[in-house]
PDB file of N, CA and C in Angstrom:
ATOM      1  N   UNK A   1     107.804  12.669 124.962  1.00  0.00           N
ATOM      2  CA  UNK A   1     106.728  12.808 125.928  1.00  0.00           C
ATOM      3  C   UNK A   1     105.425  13.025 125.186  1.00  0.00           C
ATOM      4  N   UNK A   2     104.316  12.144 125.852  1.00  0.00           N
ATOM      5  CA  UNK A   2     102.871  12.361 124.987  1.00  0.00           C
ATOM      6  C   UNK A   2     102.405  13.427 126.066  1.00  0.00           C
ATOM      7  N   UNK A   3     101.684  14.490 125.421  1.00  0.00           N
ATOM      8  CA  UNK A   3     100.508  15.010 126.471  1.00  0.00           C
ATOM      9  C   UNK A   3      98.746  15.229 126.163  1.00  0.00           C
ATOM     10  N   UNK A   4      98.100  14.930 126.591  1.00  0.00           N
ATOM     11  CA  UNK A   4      97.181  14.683 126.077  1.00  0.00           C
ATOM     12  C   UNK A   4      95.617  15.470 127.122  1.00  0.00           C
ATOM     13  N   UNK A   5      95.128  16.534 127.400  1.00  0.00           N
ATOM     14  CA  UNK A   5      94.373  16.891 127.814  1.00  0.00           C
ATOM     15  C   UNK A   5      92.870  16.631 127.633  1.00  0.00           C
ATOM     16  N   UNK A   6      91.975  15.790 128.512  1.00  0.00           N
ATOM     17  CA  UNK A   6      90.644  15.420 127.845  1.00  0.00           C
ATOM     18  C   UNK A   6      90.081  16.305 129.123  1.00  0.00           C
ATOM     19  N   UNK A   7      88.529  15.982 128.702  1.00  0.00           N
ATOM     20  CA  UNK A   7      86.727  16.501 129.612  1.00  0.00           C
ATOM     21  C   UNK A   7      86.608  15.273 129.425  1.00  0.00           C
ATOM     22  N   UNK A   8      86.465  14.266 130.619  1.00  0.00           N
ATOM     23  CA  UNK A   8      85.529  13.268 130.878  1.00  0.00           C
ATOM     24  C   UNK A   8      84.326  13.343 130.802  1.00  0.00           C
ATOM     25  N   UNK A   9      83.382  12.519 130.602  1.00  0.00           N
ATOM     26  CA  UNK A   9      82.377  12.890 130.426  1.00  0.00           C
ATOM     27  C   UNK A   9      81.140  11.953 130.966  1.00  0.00           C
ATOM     28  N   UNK A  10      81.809  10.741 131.838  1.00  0.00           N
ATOM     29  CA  UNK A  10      81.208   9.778 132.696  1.00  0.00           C
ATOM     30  C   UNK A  10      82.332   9.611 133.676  1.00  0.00           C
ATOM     31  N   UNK A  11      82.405   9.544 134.640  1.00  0.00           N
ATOM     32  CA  UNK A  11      83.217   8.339 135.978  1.00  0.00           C
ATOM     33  C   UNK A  11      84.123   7.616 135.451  1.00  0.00           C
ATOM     34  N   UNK A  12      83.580   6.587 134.709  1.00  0.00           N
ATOM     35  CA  UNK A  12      84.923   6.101 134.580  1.00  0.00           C
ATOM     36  C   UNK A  12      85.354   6.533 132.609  1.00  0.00           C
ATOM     37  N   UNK A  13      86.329   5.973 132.765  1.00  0.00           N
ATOM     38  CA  UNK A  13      86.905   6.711 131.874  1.00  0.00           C
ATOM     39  C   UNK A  13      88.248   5.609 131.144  1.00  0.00           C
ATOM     40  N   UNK A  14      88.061   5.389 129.840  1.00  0.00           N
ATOM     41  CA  UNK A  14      89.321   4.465 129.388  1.00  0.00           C
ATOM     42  C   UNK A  14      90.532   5.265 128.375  1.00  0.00           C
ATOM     43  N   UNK A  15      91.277   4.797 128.800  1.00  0.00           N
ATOM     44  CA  UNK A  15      92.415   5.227 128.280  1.00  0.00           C
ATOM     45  C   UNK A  15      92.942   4.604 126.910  1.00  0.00           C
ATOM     46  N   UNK A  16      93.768   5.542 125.697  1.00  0.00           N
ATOM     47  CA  UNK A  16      94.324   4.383 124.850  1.00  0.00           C
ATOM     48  C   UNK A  16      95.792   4.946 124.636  1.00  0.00           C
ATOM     49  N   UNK A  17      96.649   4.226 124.719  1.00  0.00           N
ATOM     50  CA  UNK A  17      97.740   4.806 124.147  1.00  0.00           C
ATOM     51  C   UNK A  17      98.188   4.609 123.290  1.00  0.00           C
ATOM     52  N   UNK A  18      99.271   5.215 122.159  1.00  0.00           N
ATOM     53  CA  UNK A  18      99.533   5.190 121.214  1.00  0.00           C
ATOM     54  C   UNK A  18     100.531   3.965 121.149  1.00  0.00           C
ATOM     55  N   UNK A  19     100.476   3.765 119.738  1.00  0.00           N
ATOM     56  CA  UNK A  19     101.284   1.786 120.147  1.00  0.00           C
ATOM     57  C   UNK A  19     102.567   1.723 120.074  1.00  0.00           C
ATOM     58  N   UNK A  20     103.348   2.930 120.957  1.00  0.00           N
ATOM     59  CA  UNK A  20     104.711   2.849 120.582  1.00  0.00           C
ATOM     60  C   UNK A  20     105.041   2.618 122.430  1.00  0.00           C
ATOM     61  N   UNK A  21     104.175   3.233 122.786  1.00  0.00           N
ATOM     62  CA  UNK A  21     103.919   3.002 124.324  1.00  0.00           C
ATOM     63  C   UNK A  21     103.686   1.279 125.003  1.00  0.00           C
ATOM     64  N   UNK A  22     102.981   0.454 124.036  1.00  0.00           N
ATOM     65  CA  UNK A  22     102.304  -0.853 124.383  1.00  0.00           C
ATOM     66  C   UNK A  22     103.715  -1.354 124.846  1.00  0.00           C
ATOM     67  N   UNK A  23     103.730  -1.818 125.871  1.00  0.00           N
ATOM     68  CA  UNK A  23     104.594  -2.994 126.511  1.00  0.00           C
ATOM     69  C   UNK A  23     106.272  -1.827 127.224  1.00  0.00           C
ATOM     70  N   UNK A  24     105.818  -0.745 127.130  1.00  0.00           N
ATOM     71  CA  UNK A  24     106.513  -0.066 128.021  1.00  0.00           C
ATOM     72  C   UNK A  24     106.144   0.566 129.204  1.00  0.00           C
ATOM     73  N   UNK A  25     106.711   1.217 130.667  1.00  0.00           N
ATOM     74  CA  UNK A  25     106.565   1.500 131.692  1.00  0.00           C
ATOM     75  C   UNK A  25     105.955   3.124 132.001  1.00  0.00           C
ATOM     76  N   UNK A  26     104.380   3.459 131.581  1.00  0.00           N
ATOM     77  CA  UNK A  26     103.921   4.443 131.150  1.00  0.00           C
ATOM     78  C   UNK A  26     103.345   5.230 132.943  1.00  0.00           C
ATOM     79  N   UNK A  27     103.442   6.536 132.951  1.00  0.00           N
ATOM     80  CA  UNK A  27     103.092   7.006 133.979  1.00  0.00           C
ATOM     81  C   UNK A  27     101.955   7.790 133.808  1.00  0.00           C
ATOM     82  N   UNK A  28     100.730   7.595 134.643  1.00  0.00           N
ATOM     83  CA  UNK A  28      99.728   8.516 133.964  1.00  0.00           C
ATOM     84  C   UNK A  28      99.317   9.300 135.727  1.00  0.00           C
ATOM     85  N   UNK A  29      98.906  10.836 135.567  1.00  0.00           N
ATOM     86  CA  UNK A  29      98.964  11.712 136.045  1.00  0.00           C
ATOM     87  C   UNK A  29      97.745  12.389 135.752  1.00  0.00           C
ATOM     88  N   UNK A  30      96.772  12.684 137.448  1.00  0.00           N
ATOM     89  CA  UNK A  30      95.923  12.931 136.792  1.00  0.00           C
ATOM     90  C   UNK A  30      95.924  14.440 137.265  1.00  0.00           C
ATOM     91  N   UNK A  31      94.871  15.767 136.845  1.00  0.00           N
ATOM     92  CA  UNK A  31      95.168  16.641 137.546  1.00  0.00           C
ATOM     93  C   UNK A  31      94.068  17.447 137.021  1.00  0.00           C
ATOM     94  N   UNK A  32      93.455  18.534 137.975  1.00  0.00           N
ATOM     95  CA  UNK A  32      92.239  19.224 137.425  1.00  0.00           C
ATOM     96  C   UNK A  32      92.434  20.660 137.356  1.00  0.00           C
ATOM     97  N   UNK A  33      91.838  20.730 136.632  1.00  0.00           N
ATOM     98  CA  UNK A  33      92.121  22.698 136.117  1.00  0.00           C
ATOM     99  C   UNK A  33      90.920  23.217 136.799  1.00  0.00           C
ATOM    100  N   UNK A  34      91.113  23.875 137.295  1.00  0.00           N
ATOM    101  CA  UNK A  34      89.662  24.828 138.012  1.00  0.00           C
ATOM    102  C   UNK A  34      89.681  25.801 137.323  1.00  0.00           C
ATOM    103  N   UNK A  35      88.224  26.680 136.871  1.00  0.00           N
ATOM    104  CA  UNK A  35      87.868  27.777 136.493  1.00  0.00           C
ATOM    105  C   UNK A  35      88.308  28.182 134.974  1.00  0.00           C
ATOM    106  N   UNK A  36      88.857  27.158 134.315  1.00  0.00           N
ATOM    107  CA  UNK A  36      88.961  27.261 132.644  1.00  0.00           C
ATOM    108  C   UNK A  36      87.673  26.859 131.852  1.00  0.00           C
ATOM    109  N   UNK A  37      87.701  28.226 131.235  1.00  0.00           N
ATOM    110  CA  UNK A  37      86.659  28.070 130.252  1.00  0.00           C
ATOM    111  C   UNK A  37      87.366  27.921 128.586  1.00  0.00           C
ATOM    112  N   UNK A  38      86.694  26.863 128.448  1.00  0.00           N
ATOM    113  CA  UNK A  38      87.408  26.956 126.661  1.00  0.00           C
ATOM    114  C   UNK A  38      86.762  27.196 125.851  1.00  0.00           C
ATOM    115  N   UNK A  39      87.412  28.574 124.560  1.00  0.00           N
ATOM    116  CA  UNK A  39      86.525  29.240 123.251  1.00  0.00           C
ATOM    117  C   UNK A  39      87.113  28.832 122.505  1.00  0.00           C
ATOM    118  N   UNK A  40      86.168  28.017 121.429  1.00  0.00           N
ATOM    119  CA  UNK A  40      86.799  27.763 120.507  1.00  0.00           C
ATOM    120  C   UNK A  40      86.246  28.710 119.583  1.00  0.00           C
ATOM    121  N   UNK A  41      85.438  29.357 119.533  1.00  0.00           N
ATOM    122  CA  UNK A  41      84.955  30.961 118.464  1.00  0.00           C
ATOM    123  C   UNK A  41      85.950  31.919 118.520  1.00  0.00           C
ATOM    124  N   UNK A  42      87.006  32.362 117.919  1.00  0.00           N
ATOM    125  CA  UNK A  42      87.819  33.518 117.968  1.00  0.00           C
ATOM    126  C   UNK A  42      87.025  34.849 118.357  1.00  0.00           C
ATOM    127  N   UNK A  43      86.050  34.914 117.434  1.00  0.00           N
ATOM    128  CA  UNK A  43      85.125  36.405 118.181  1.00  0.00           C
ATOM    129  C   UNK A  43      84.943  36.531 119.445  1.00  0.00           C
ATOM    130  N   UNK A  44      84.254  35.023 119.807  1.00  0.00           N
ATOM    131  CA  UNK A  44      83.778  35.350 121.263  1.00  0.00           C
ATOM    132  C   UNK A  44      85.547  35.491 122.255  1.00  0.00           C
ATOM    133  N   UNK A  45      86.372  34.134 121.847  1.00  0.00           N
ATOM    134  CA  UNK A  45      87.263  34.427 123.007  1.00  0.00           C
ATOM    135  C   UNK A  45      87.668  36.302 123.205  1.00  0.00           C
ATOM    136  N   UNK A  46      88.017  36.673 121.530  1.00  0.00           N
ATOM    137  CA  UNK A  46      88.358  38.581 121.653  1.00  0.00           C
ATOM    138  C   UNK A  46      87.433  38.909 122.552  1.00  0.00           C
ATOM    139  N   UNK A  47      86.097  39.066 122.644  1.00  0.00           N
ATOM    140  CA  UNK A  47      85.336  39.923 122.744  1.00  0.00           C
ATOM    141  C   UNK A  47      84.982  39.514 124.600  1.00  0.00           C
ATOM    142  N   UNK A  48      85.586  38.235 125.032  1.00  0.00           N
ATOM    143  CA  UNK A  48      85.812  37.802 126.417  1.00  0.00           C
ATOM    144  C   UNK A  48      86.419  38.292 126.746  1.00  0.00           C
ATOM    145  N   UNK A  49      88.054  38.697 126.212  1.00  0.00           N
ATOM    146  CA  UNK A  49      88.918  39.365 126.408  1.00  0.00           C
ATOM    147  C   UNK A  49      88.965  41.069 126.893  1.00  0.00           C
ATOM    148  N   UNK A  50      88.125  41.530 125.878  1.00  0.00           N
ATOM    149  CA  UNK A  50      87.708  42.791 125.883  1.00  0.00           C
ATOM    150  C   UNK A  50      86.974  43.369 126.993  1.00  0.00           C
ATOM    151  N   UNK A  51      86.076  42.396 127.510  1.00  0.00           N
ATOM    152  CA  UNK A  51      85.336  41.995 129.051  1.00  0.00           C
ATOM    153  C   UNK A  51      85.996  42.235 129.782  1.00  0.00           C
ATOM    154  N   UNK A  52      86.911  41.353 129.607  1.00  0.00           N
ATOM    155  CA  UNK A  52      87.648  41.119 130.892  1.00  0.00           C
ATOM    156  C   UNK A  52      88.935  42.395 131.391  1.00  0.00           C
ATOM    157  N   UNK A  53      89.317  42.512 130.076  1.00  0.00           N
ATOM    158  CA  UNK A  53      90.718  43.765 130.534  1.00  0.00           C
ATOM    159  C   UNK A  53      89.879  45.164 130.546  1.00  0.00           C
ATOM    160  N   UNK A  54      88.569  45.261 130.451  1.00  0.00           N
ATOM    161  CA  UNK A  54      88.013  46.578 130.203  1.00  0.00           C
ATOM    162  C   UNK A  54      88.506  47.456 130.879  1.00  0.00           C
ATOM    163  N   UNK A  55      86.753  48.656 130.865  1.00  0.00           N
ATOM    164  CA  UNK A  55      86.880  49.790 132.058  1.00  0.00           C
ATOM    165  C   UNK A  55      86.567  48.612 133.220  1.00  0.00           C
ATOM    166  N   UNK A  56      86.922  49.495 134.213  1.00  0.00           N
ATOM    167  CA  UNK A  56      86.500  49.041 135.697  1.00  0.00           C
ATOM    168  C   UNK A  56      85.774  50.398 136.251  1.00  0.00           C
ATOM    169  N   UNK A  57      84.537  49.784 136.806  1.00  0.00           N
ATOM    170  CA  UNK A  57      84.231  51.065 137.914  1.00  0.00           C
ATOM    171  C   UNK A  57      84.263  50.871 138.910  1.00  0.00           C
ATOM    172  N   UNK A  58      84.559  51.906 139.845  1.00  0.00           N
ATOM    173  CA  UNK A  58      84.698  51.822 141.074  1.00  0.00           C
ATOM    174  C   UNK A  58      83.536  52.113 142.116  1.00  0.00           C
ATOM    175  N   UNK A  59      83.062  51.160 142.457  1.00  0.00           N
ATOM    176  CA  UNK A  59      82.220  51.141 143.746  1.00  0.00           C
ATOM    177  C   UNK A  59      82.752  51.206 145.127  1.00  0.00           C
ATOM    178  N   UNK A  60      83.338  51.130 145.443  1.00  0.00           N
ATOM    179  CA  UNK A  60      83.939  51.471 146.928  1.00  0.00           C
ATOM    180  C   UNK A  60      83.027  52.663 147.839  1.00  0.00           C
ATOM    181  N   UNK A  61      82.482  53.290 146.981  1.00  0.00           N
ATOM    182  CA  UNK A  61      81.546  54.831 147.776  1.00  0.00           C
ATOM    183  C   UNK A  61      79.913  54.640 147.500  1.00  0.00           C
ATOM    184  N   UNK A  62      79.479  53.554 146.716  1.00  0.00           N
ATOM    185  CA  UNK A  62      78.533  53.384 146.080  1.00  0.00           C
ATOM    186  C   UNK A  62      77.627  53.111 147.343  1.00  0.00           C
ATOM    187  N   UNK A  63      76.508  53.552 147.589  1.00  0.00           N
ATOM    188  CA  UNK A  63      75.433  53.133 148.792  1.00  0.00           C
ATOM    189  C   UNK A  63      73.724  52.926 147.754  1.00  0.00           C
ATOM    190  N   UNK A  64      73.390  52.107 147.771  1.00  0.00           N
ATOM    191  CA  UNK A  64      72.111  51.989 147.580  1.00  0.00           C
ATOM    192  C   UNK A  64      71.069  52.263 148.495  1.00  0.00           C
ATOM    193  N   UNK A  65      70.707  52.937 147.672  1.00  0.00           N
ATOM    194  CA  UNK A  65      68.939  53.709 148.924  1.00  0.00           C
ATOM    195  C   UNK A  65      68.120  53.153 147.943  1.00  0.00           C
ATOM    196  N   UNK A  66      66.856  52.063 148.764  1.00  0.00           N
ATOM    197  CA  UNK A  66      66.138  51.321 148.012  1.00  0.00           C
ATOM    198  C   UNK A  66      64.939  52.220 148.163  1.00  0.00           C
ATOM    199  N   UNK A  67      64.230  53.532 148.804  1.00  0.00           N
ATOM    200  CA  UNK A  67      63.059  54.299 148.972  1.00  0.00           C
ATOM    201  C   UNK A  67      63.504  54.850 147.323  1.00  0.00           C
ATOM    202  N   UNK A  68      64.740  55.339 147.272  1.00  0.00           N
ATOM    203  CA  UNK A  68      64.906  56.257 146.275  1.00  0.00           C
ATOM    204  C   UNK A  68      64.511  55.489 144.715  1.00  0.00           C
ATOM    205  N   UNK A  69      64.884  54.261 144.947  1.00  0.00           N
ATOM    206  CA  UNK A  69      65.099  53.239 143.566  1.00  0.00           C
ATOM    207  C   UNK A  69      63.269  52.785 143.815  1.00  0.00           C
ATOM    208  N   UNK A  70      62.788  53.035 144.449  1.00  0.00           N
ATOM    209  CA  UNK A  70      61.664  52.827 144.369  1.00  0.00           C
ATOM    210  C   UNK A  70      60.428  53.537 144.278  1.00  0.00           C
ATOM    211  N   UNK A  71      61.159  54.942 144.007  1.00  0.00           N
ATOM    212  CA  UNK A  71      60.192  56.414 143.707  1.00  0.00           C
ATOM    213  C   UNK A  71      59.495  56.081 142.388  1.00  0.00           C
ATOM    214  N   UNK A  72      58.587  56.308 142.055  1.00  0.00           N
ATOM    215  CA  UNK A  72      57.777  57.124 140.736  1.00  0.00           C
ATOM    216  C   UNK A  72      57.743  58.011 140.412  1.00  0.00           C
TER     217      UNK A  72
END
């Protein structure tokens, strides 16, 4: 089995397959990933990571008073 994941990058789009495939009965499948971001920087993906599993705070009780945020 080949698998092969691309980013198009115009509409249409050509295909090549490898030449062991030429003159056999090939199935192509198309399918979209939503919401993947790809790092190829090791720092940044860690430090995405680190983002992401952090602290959490909890706002659930949080009320904004905009007179107050707007005192001098």
């Amino acid at each position: 089995m080949y698998h092969q994941t691309v980013i198009p990058i115009q509409s249409n789009f050509v295909v090549h397959f490898p030449a062991e495939f030429v003159g056999k009965e090939v199935e192509i499948v198309f399918g979209l990933k939503e919401n993947v971001i790809e790092v190829e920087n090791q720092n940044v993906k860690n430090a995405l990571d680190r983002i992401k599993n952090g602290r959490k705070i909890d706002l659930t009780d949080f009320k904004f008073d905009r007179e107050e945020a707007n005192e001098r």
